[in-house]
N, C-alpha and C. Protein backbone atom coordinates (compact mmCIF):
# COMPACT_ATOMS: atom_id res chain seq x y z
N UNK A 1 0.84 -1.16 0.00
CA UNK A 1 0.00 0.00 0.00
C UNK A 1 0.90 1.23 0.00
N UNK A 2 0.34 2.25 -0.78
CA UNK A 2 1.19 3.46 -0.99
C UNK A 2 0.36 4.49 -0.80
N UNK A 3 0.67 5.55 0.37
CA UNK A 3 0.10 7.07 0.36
C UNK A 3 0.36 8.34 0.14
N UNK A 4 0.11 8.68 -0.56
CA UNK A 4 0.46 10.06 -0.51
C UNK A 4 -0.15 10.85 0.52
N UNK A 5 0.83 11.86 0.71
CA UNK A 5 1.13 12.11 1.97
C UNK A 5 0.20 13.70 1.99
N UNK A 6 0.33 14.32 1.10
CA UNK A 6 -0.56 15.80 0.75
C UNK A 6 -2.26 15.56 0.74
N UNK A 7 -2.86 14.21 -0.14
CA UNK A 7 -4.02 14.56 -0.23
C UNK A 7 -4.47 12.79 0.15
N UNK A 8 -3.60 12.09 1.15
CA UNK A 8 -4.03 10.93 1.52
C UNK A 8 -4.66 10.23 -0.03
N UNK A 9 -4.29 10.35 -0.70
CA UNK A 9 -4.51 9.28 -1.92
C UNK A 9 -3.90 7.89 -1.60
N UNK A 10 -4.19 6.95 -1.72
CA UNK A 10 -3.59 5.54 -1.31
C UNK A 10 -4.02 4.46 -2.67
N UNK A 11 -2.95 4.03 -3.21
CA UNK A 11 -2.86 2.80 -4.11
C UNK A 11 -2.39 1.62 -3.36
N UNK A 12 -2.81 0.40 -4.09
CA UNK A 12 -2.48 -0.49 -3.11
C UNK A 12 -2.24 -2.12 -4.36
N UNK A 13 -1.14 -2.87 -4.39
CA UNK A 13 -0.97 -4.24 -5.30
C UNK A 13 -0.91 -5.19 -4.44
N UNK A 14 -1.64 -6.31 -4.47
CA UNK A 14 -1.34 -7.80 -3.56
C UNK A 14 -0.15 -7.96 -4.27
N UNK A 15 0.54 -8.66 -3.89
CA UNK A 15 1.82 -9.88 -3.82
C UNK A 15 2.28 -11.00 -3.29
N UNK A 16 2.82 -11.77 -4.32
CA UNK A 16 2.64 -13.10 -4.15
C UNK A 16 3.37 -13.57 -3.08
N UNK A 17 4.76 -12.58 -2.54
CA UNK A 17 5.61 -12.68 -1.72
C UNK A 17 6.32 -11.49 -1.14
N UNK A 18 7.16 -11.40 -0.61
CA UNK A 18 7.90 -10.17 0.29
C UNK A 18 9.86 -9.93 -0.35
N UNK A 19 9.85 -10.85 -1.56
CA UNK A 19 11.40 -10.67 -1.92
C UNK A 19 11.26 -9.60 -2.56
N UNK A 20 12.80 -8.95 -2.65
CA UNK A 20 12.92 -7.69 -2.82
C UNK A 20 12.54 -7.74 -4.42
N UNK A 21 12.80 -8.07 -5.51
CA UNK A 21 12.41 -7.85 -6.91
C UNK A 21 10.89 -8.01 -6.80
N UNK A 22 10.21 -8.56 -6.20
CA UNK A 22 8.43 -8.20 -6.08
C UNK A 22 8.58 -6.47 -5.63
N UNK A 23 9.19 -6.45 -4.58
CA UNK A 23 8.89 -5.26 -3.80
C UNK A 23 9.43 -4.31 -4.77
N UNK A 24 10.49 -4.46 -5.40
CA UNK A 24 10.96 -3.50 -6.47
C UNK A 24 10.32 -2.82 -7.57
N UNK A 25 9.49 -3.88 -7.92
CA UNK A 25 8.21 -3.99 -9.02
C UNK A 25 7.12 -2.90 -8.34
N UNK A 26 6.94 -3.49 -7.47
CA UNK A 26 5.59 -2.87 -6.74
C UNK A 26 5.81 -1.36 -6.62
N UNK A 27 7.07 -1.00 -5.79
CA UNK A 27 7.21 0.83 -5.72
C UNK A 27 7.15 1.26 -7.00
N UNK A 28 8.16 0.49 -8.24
CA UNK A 28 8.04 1.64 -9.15
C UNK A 28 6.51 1.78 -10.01
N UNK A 29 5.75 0.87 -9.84
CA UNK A 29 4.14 0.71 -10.44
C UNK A 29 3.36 1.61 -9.61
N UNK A 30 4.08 1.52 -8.37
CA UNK A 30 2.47 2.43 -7.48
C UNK A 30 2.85 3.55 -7.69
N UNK A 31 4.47 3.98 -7.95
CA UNK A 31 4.93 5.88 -8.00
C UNK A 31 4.86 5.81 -8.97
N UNK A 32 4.89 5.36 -10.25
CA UNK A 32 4.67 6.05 -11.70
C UNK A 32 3.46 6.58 -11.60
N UNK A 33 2.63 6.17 -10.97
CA UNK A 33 0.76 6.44 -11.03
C UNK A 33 0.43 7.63 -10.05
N UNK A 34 1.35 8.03 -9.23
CA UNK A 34 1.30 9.45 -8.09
C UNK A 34 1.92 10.24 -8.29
N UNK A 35 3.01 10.30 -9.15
CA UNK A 35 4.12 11.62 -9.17
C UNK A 35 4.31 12.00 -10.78
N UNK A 36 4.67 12.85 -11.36
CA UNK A 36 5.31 13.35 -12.14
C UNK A 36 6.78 12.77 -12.70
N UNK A 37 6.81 12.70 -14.00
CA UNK A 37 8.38 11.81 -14.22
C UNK A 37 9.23 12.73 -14.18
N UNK A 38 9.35 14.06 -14.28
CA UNK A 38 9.92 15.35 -14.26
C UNK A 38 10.20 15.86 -12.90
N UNK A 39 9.67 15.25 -12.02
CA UNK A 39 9.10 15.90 -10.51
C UNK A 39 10.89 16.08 -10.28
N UNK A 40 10.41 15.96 -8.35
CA UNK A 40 11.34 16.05 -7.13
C UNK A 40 11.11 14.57 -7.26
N UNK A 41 12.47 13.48 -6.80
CA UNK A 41 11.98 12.30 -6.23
C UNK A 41 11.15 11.83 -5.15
N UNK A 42 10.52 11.17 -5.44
CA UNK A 42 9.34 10.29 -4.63
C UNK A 42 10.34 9.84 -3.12
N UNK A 43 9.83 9.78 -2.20
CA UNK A 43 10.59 8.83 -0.66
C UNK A 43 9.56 8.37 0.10
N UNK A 44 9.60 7.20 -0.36
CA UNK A 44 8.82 6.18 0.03
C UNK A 44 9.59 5.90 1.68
N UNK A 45 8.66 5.94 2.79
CA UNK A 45 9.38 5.41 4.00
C UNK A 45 8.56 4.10 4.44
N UNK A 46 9.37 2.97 4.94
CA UNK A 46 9.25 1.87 5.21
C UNK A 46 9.56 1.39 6.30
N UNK A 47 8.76 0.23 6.86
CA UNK A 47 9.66 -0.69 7.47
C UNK A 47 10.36 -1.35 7.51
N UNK A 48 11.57 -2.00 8.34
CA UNK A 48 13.12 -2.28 8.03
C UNK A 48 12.98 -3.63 7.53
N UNK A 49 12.25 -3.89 6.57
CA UNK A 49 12.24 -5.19 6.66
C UNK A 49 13.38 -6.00 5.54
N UNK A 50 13.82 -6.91 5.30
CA UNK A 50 14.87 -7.75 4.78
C UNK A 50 14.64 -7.16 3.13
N UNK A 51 13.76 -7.21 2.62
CA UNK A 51 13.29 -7.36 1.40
C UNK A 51 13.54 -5.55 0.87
N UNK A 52 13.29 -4.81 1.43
CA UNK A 52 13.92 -3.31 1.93
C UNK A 52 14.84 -2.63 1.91
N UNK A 53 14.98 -3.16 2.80
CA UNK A 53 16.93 -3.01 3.32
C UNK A 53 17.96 -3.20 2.01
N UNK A 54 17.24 -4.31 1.33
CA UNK A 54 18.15 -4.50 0.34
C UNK A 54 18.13 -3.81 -1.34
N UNK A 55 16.71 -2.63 -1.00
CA UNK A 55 17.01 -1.91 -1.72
C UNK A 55 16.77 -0.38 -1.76
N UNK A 56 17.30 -0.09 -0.62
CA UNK A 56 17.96 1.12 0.13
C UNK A 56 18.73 2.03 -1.24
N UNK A 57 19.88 1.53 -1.65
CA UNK A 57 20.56 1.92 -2.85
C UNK A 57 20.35 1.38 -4.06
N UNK A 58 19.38 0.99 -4.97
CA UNK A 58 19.07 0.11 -5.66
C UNK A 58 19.23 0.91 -7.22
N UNK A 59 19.96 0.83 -7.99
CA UNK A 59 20.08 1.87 -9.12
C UNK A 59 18.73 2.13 -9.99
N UNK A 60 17.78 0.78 -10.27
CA UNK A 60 16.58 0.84 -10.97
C UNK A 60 15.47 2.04 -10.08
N UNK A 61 15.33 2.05 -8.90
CA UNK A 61 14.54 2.85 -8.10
C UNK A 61 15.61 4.07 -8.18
N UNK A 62 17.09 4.40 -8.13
CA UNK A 62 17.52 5.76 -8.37
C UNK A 62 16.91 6.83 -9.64
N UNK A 63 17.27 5.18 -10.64
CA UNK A 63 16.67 5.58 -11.81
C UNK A 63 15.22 6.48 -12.31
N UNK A 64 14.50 5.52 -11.35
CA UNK A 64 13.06 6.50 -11.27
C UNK A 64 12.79 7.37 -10.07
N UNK A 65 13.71 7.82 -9.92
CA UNK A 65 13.86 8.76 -8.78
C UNK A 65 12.77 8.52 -7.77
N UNK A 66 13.21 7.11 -7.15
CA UNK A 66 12.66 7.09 -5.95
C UNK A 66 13.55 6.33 -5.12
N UNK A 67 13.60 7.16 -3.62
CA UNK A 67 14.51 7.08 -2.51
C UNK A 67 13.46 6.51 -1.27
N UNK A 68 14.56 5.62 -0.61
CA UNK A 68 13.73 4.54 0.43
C UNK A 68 14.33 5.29 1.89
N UNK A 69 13.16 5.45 2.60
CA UNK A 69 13.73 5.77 3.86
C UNK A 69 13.07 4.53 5.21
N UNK A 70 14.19 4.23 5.41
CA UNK A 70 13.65 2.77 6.39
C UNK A 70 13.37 3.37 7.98
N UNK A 71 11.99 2.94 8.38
CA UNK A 71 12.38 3.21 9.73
C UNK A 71 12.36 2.27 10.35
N UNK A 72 11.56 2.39 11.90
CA UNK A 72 12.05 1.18 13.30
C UNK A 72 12.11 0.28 12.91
């Protein structure tokens, strides 16, 4: 599930699992559909979870200018 944070808009994809190339898939499908390709990058904040963590620096999500901020 994904919100935007200005006008609480929320998109949301089931998945079949929690590995990081699902999860990879999933951010850049739900932010192409909320932001501008021209924009400021997107920062998606998360929980620390394994699948996450491991793509903290991920060049395909740099690429679409979106930055992961992990929390607790």
């Amino acid at each position: 599930m994904l919100r935007e944070c200005a006008t609480s808009y929320t998109s949301a994809l089931v998945l079949e699992d929690e590995r990081h190339h699902k999860l990879l898939d999933a951010l850049i499908r739900l932010c192409i559909q909320l932001r501008p390709l021209y924009g400021s990058p997107a920062i998606i904040r998360t929980d620390p979870a394994h699948g996450f963590k491991s793509l903290v620096n991920d060049q395909l999500l740099q690429h679409h200018r979106i930055v992961l901020e992990l929390g607790n």
